[in-house]
Protein backbone atom coordinates (compact mmCIF):
# COMPACT_ATOMS: atom_id res chain seq x y z
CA UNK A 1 129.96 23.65 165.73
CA UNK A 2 127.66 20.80 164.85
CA UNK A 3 125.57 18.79 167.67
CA UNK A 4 127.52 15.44 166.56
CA UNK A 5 130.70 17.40 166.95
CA UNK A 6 130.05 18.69 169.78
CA UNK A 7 128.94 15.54 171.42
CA UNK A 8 132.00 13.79 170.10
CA UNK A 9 134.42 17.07 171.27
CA UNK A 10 132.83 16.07 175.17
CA UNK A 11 133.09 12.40 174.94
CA UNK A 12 136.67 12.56 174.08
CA UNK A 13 136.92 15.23 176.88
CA UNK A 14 135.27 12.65 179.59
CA UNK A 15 137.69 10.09 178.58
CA UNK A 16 140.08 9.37 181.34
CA UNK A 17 143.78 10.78 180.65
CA UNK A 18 145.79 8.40 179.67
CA UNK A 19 149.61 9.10 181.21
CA UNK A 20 151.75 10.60 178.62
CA UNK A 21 155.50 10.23 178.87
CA UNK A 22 157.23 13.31 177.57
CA UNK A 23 158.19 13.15 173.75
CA UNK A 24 161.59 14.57 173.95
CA UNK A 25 162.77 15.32 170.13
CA UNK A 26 166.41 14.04 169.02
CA UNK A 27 167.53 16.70 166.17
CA UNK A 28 170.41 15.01 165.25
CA UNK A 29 168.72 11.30 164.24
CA UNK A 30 165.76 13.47 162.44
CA UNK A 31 168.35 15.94 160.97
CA UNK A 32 170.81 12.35 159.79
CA UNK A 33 167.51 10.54 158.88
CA UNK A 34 166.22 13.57 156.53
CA UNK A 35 169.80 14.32 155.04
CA UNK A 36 170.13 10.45 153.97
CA UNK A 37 166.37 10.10 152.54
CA UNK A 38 166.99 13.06 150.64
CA UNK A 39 169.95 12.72 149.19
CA UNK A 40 171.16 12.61 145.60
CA UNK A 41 172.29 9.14 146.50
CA UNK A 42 168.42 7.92 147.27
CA UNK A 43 168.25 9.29 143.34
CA UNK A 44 164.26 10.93 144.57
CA UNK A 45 163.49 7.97 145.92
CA UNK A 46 161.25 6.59 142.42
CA UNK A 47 159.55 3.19 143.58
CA UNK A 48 161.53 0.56 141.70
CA UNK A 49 164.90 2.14 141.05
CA UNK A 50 167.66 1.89 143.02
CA UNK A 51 166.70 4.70 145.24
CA UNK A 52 163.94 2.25 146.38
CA UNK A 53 166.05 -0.42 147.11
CA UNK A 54 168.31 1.76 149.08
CA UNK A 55 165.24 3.54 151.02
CA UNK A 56 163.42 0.46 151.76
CA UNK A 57 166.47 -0.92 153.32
CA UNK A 58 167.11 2.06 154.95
CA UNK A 59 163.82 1.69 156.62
CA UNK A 60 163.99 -2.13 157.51
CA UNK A 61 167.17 -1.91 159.08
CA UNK A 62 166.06 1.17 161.03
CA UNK A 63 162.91 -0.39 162.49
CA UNK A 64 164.85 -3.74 163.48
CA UNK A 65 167.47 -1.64 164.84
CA UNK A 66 164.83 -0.17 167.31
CA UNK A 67 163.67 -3.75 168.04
CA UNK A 68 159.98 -3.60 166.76
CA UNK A 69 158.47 -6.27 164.90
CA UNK A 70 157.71 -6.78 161.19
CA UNK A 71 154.73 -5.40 160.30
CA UNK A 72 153.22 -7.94 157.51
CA UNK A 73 153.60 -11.42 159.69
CA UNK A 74 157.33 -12.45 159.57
CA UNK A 75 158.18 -9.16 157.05
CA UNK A 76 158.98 -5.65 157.63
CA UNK A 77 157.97 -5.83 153.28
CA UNK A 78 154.57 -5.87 151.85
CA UNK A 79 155.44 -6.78 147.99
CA UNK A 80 153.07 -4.19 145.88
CA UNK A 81 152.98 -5.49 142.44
CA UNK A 82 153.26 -2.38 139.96
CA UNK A 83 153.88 -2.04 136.68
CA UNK A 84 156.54 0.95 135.77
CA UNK A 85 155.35 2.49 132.61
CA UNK A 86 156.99 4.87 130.37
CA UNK A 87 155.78 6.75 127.65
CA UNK A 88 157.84 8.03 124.87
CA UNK A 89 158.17 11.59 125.25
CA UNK A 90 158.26 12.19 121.53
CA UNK A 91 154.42 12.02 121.15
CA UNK A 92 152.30 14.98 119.70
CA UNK A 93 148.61 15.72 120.42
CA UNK A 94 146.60 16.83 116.91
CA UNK A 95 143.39 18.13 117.43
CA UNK A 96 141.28 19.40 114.10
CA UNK A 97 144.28 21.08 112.13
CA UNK A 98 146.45 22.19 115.03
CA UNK A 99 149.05 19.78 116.88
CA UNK A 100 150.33 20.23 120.61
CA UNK A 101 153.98 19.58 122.35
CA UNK A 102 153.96 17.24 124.77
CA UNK A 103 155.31 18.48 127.80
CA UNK A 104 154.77 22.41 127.18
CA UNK A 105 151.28 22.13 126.07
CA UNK A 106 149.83 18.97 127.19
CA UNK A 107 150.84 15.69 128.65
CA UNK A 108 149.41 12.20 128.08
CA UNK A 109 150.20 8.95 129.98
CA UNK A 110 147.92 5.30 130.52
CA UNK A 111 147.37 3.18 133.05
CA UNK A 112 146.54 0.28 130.21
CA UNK A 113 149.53 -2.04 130.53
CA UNK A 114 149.82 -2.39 126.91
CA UNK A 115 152.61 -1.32 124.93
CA UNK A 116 150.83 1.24 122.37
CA UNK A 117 147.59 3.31 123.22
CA UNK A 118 145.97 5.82 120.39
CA UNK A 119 143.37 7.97 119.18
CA UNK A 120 142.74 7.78 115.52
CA UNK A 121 140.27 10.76 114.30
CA UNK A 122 138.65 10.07 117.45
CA UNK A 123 135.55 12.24 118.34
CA UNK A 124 135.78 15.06 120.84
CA UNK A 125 133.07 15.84 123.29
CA UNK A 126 133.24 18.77 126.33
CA UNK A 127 131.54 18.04 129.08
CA UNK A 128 131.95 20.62 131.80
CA UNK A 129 133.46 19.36 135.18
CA UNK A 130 132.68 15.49 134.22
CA UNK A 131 130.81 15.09 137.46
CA UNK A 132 128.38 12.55 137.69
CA UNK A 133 127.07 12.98 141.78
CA UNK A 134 123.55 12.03 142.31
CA UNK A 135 123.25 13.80 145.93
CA UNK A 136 124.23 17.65 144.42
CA UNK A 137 121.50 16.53 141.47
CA UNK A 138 124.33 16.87 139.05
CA UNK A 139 125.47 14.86 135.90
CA UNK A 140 127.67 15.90 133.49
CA UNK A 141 126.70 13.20 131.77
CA UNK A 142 123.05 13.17 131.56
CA UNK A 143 122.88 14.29 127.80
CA UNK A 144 126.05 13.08 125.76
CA UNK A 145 126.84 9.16 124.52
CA UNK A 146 130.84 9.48 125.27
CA UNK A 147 131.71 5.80 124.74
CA UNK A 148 134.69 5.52 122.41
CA UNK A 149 135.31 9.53 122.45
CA UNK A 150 138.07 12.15 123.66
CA UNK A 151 136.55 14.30 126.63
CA UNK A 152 137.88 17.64 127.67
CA UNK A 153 136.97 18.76 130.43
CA UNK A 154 137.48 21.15 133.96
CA UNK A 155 139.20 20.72 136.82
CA UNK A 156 137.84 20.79 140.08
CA UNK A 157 133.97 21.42 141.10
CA UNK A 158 131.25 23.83 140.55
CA UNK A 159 131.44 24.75 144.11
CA UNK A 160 134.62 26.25 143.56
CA UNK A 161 133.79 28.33 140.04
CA UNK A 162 131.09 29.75 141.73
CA UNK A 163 132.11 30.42 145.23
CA UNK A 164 128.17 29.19 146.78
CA UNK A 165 128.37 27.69 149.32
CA UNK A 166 124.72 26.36 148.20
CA UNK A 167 126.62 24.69 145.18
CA UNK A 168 128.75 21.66 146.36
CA UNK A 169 131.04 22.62 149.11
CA UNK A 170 131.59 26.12 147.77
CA UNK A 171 135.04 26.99 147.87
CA UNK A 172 135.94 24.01 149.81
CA UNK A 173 136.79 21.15 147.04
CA UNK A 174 135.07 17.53 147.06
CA UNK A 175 136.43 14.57 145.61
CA UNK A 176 134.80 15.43 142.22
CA UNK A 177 137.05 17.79 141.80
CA UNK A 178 140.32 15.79 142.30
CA UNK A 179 141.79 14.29 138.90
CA UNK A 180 141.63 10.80 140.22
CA UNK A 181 138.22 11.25 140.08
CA UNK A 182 137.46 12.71 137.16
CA UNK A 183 139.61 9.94 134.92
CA UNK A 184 137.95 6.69 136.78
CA UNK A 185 134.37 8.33 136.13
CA UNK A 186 134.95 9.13 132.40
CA UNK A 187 135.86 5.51 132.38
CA UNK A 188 132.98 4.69 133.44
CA UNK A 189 131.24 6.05 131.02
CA UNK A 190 132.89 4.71 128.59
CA UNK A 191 135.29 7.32 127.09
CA UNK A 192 138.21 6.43 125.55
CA UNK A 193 140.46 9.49 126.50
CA UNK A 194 140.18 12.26 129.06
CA UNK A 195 142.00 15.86 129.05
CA UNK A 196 141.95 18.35 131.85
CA UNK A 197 141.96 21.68 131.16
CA UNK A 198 144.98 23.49 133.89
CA UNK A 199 144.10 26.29 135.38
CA UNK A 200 146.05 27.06 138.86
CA UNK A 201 144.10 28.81 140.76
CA UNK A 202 141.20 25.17 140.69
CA UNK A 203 144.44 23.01 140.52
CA UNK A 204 145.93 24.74 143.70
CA UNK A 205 149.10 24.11 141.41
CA UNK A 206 151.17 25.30 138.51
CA UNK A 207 151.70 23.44 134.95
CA UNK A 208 155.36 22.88 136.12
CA UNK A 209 153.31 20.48 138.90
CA UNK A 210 151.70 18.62 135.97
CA UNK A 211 154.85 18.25 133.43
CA UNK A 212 157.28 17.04 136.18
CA UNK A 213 154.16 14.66 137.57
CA UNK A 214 153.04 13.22 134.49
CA UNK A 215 156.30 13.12 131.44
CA UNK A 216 158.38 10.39 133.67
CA UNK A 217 157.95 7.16 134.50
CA UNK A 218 154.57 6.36 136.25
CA UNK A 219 153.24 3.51 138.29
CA UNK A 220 149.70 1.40 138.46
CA UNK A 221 148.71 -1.09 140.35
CA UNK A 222 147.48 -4.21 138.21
CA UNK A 223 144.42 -6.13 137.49
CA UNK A 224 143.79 -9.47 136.17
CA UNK A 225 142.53 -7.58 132.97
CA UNK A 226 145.65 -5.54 132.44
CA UNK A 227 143.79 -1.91 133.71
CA UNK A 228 141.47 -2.79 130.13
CA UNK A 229 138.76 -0.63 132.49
CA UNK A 230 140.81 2.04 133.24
CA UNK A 231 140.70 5.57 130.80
CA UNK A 232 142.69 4.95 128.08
CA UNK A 233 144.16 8.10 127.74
CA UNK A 234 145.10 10.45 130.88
CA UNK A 235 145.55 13.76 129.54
CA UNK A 236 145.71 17.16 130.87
CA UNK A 237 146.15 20.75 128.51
CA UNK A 238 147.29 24.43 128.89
CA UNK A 239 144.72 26.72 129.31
CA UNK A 240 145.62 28.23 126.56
CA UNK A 241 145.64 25.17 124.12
CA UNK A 242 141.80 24.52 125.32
CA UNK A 243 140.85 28.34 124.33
CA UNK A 244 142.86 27.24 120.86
CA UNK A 245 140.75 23.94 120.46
CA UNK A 246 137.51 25.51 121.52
CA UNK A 247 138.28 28.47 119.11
CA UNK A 248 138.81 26.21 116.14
CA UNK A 249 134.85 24.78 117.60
CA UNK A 250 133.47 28.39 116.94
CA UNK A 251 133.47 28.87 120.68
CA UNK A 252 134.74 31.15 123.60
CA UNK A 253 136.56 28.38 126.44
CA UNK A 254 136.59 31.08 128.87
CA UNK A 255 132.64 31.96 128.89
CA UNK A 256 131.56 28.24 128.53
CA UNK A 257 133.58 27.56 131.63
CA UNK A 258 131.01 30.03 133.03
CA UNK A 259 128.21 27.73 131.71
CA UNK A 260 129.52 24.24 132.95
CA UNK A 261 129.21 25.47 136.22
CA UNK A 262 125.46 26.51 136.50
CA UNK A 263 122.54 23.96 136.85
CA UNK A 264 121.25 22.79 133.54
CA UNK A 265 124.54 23.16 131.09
CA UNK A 266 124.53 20.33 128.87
CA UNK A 267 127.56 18.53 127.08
CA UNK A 268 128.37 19.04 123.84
CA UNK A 269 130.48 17.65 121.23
CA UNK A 270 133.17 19.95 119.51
CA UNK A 271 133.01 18.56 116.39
CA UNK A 272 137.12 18.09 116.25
CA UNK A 273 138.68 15.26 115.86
CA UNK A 274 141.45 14.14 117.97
CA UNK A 275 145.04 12.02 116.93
CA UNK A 276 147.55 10.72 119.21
CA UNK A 277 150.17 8.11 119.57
CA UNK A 278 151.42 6.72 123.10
CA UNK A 279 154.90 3.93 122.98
CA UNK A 280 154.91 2.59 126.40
CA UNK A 281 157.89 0.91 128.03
CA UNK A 282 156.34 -1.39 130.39
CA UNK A 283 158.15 -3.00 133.10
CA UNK A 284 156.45 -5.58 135.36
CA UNK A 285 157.86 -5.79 138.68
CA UNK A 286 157.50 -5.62 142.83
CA UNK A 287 157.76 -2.22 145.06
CA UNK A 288 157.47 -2.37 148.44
CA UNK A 289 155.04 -0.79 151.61
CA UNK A 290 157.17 -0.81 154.57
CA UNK A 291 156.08 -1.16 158.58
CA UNK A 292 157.21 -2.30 161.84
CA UNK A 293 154.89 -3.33 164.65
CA UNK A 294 154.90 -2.69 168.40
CA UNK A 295 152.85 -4.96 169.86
CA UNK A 296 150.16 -3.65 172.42
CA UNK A 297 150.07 -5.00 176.03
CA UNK A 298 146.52 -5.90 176.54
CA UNK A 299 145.09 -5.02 173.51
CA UNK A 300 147.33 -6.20 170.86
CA UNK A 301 144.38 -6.98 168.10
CA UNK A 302 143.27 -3.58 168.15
CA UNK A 303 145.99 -1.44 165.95
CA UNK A 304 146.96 2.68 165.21
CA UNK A 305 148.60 3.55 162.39
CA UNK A 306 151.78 5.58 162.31
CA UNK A 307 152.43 6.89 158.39
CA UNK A 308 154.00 8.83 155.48
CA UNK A 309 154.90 7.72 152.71
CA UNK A 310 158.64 7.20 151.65
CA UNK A 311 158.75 7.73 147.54
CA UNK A 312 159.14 10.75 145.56
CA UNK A 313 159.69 11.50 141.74
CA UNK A 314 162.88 10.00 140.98
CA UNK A 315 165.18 11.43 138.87
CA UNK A 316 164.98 11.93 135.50
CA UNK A 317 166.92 12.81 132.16
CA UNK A 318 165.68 15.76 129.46
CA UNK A 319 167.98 17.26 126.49
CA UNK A 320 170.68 15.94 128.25
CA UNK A 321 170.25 17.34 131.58
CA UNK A 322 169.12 14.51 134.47
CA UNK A 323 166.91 15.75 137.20
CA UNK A 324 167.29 14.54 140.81
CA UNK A 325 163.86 15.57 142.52
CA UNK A 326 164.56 14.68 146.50
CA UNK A 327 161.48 15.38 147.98
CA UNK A 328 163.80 16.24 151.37
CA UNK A 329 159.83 18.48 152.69
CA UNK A 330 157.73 15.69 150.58
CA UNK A 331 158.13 13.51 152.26
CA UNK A 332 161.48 12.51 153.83
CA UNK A 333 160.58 14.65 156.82
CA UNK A 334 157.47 12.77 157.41
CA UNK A 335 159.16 9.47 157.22
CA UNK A 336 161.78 11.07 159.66
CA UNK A 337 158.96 12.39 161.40
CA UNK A 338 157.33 8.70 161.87
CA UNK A 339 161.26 7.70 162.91
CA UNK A 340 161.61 9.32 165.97
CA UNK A 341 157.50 9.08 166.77
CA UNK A 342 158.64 4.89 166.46
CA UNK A 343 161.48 5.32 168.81
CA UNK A 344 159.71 7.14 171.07
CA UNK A 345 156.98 4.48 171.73
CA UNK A 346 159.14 1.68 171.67
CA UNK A 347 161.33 2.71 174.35
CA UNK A 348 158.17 2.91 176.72
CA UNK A 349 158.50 0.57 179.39
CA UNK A 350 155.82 -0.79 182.46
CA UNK A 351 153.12 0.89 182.49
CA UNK A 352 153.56 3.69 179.95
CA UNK A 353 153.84 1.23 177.51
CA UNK A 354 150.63 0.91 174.67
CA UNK A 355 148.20 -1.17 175.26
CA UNK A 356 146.82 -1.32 171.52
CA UNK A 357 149.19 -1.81 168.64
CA UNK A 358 151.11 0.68 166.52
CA UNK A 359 152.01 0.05 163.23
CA UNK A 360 154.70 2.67 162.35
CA UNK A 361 154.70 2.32 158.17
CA UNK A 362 155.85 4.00 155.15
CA UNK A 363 154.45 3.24 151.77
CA UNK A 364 155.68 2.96 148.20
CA UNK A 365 154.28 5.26 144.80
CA UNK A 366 152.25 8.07 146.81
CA UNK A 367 153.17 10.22 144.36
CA UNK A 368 151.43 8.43 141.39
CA UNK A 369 148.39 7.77 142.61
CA UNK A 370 148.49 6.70 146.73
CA UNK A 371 149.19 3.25 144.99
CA UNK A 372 151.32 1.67 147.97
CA UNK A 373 148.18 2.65 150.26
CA UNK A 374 145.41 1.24 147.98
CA UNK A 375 147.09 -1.47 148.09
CA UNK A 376 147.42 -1.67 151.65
CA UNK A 377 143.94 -1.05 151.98
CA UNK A 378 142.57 -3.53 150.24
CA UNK A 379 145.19 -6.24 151.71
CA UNK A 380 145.84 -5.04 155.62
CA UNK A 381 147.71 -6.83 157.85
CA UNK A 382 144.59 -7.19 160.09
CA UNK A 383 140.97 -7.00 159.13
CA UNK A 384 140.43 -3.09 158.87
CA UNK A 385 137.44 -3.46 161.57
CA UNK A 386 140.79 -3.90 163.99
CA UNK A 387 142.26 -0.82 162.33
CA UNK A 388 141.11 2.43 165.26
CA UNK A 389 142.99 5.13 163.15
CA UNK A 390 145.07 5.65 160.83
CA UNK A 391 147.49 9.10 161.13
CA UNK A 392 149.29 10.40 158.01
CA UNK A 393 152.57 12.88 158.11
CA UNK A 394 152.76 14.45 154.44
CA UNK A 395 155.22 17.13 154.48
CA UNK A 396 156.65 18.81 158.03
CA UNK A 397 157.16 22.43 159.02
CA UNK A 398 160.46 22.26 159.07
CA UNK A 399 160.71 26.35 159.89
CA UNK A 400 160.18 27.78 163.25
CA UNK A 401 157.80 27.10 165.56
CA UNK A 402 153.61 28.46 165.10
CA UNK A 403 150.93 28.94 167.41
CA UNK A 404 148.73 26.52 165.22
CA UNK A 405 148.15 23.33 163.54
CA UNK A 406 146.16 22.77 160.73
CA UNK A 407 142.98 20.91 160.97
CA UNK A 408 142.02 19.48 157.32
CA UNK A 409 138.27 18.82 156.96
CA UNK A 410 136.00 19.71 159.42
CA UNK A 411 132.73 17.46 161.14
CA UNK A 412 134.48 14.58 159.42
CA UNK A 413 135.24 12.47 162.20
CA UNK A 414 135.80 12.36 166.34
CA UNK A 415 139.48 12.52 165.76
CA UNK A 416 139.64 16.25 165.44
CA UNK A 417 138.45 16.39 169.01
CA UNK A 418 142.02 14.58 169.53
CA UNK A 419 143.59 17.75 167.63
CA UNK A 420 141.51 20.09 169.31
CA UNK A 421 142.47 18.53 173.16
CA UNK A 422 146.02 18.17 171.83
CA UNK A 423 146.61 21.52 170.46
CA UNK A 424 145.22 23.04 173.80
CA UNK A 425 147.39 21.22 175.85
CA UNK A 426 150.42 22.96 173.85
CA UNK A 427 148.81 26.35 174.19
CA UNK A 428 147.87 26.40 170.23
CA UNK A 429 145.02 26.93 168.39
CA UNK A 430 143.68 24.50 165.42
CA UNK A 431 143.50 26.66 162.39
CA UNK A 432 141.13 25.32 159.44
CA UNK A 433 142.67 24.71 156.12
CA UNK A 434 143.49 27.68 154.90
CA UNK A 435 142.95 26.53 151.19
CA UNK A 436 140.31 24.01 151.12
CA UNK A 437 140.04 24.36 147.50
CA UNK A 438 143.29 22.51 147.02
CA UNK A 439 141.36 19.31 147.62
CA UNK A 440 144.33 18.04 150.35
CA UNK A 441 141.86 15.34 152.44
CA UNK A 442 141.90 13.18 149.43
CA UNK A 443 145.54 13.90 148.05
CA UNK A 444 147.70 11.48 150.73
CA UNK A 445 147.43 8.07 152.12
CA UNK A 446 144.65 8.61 154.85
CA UNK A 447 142.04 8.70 151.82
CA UNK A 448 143.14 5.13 150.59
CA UNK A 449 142.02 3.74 154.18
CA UNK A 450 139.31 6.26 154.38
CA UNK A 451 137.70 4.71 151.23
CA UNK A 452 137.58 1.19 153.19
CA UNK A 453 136.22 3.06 156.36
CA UNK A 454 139.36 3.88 158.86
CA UNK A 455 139.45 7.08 160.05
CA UNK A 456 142.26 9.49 159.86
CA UNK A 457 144.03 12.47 160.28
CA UNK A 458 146.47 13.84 158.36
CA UNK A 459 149.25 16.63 159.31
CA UNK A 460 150.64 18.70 156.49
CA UNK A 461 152.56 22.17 156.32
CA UNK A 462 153.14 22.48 152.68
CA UNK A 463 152.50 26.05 151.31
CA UNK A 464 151.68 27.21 154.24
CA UNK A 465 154.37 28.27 157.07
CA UNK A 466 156.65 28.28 153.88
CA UNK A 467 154.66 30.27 151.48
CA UNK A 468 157.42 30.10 149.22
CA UNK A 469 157.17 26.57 148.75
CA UNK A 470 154.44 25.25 146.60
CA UNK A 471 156.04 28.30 143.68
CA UNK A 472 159.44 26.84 143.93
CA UNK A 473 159.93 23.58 145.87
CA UNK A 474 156.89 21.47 145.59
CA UNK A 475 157.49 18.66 143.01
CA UNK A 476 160.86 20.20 142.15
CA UNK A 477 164.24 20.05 142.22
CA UNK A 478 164.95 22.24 144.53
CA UNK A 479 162.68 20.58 147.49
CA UNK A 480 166.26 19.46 149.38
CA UNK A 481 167.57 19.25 152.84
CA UNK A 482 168.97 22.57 153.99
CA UNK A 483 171.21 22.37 157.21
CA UNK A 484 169.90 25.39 158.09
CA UNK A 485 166.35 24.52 159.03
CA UNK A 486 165.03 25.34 162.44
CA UNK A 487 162.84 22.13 162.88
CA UNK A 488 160.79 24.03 165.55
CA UNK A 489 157.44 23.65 163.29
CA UNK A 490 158.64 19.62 163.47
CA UNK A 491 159.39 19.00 167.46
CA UNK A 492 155.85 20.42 168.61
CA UNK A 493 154.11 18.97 165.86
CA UNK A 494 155.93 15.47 166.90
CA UNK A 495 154.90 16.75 170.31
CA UNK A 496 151.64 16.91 169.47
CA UNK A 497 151.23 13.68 167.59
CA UNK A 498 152.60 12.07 170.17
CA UNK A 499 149.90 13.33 172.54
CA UNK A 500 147.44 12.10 169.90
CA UNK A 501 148.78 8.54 169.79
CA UNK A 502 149.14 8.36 173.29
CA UNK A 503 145.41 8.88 174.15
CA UNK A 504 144.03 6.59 171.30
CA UNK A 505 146.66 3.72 172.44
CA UNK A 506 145.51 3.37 175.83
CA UNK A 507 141.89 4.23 175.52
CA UNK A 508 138.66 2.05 174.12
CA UNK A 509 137.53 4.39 172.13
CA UNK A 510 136.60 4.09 168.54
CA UNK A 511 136.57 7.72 166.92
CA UNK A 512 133.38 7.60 164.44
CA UNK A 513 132.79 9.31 161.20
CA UNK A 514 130.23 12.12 162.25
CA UNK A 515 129.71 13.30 158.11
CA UNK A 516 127.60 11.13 156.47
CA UNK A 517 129.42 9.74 153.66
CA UNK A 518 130.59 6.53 151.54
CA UNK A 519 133.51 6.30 154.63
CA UNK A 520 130.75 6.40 157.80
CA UNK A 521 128.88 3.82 155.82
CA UNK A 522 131.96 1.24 155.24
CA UNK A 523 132.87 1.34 158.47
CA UNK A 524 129.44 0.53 159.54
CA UNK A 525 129.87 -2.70 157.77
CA UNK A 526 132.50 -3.51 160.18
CA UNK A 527 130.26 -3.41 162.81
CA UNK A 528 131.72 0.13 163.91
């Protein structure tokens, strides 16, 4: 353990206990609350279909109901203006003399809101993991002009082909790994198109993750420009369709891969040219963050946050066949989760009630991009210098009981001294993410406020008491309520939260960033 860890671990420790009242769990609302969110007739709970309307009603009525306040002044709504975009499905990638299916071999979508996007014998380049990080001495970039051109390139980091811990984070992935990344930083270099190369074992996921994510409807937030700065092209490809492509270049995918991730590989164009067509439906129109507020007694202008997001992938319709994807694990037991965390605070009376804030919130188009909470970010309620923490529920173990809870990151921040103090009282132990390759810190709503300097932590089970999950449920139609879940894994980790909430509501402390990063320094502009 670090010195700055350690010295946060002991000032959390001298902190006087705050009094906890006991968090008693109600099955039956969590069980009612999941069932409804999940059901066929929340259609997956797409941000603006009629499964949004019916969740973010759902939601409204249920924090009124408990009597807490709305969250965004004299609203329990905070309108996110999105545009819905759809791309017809028909399109076909050509690259030199061969041409891809969409769907099977590659998908292609934009975050342009314009109604056609192409490539037209446009000029492919490969440039290794299209990292660009001054502080690892690495730029993917350094040698190639890619303005104008179609980049392939790898998912994930060096760290993670190479398995040194001297090279990035090693196994553990950074945020130039993650896709988001990747697509705004070709952009800013000027490409025209991007395409991933899928592999699962870097992706942490299977193709069937990408072709169910990316060939519906997806979502953007919009800027005055029309996203004219975003990538034009947001592409991803088989494995085996980049060996093809790099075949037709008169080179071997699979040992270049090797290349890109050693100091010193250079970019290099393939000498291909690349065609493709995108027909966008675009639909302008308002989704919609959801919160309610419970005031604190004495220090009301200091606020927690209370999350998970409610959306999910929607449903959609192929050869025929339409698609409901519920999302009953991702994420409607979160937002049940968040429910009966909501309840419990609010019925707090004297002097158990908080004396800072809670907002207890759900927001809209997680799924595409942590949209709802980028937006949230950048337009809080409060001033995010007034913001202590912000707590994230993505996915509950909904199984039995464990004698752990999952602590993602590590040295990030003073708040895991919260989960290490909580998890003791309960007689667990904190377990470190068992798959830090998968990227998770910056794949949920925490990261969106991390980027403007809150800190957070985030409590996720996916993959990991249900092994079977991630294979077969995640992103998929069959991720639905089953009557016969346990919800042991969900009452202690409640328990636990609880605990968590508890101390930071009725304390002055200010948990700090200990890993110096773009997220210690923004908060240091708040004066924190």
């Amino acid at each position: 353990m670090n010195t700055s860890r350690l010295l946060g671990l002991l000032g959390v420790l001298l902190l006087p206990a705050a009094h906890a009242a006991p968090f008693n769990f109600d099955q039956q609302s969590y069980r009612q609350d999941v069932q409804t969110l999940a059901s066929d007739e929340f259609e997956g709970r797409g941000p603006l279909s009629h499964g949004e309307k019916l969740t973010v009603d759902y939601l409204e009525k249920a924090y009124k109901s408990m009597g807490l306040a709305p969250g965004f002044g004299d609203s329990y709504r905070q309108s996110v203006p999105i545009a819905k975009i759809s791309a017809d499905q028909s399109m076909e990638l050509k690259i030199g003399d061969m041409v891809f299916h969409n769907g099977d071999e590659f998908t292609a979508r934009t975050e342009q809101v314009q109604p056609k996007v192409s490539l037209k014998d446009n000029d492919v380049v490969f440039v290794g993991y299209g990292i660009n990080a001054p502080e690892y001495h690495w730029n993917d970039y350094a040698n190639i002009d890619v303005k104008g051109k179609t980049v392939i390139l790898l998912v994930n980091d060096p760290g993670f082909a190479t398995q040194d811990p001297q090279v990035f984070k090693g196994n553990a992935m950074t945020y130039y790994g993650r896709w988001t990344y990747k697509y705004e930083e070709a952009a800013r270099q000027g490409a025209k198109a991007v395409f991933i190369v899928h592999e699962t074992a870097p992706a942490a996921y299977g193709w069937n993750v990408v072709q169910n994510s990316n060939t519906n409807a997806k979502y953007t937030l919009v800027d005055d420009n029309k996203n004219s700065s975003h990538i034009g092209v947001m592409g991803w490809v088989q494995h085996k369709v980049a060996q093809k492509i790099f075949n037709a270049a008169g080179l071997d995918y699979d040992q270049l891969k090797l290349t890109a991730a050693k100091p010193g590989f250079k970019s290099m164009a393939l000498n291909l040219k690349a065609n493709l067509k995108i027909d966008n439906t675009i639909e302008l129109a308002t989704s919609y963050n959801v919160a309610g507020l419970l005031p604190g007694t004495t220090q009301a202008d200091e606020w927690l946050v209370m999350h998970a997001h409610w959306d999910h992938l929607g449903k959609t319709s192929h050869n025929g066949e339409t698609r409901i994807y519920n999302g009953a694990v991702d994420n409607a037991s979160g937002v049940a989760g968040v429910l009966q965390l909501a309840r419990h605070f609010k019925g707090l009376k004297g002097d158990d009630a908080p004396k800072r804030s809670m907002l207890f919130s759900a927001f809209t188009a997680e799924e595409t991009g942590l949209i709802g909470a980028q937006y949230f970010a950048e337009h809080p309620p409060v001033p995010t210098k007034q913001l202590v923490s912000f707590l994230n529920i993505d996915g509950m173990n909904v199984g039995k009981g464990v004698d752990y809870i999952l602590r993602y990151g590590e040295g990030v921040s003073e708040l895991e001294s919260y989960l290490d103090k909580a998890a003791k009282a309960q007689g667990r132990r904190v377990k470190a993410d068992p798959r830090p390759q998968n990227g998770l810190m910056f794949r949920s709503d925490h990261f969106a406020l991390a980027k403007q300097g809150v800190p957070g932590l985030m409590f996720m089970s996916l993959g990991d008491t249900d092994p079977d999950y991630i294979a077969h449920k995640y992103h998929q139609g069959a991720d639905d309520y089953d009557p016969n879940w346990d919800l042991g894994g969900v009452s202690q980790d409640l328990a636990l939260i609880s605990d968590i909430l508890t101390q930071l509501a009725n304390n002055d402390d200010w948990p700090k960033w200990l890993e110096a990063s773009d997220f210690k320094k923004r908060r240091a502009q708040d004066g924190l």
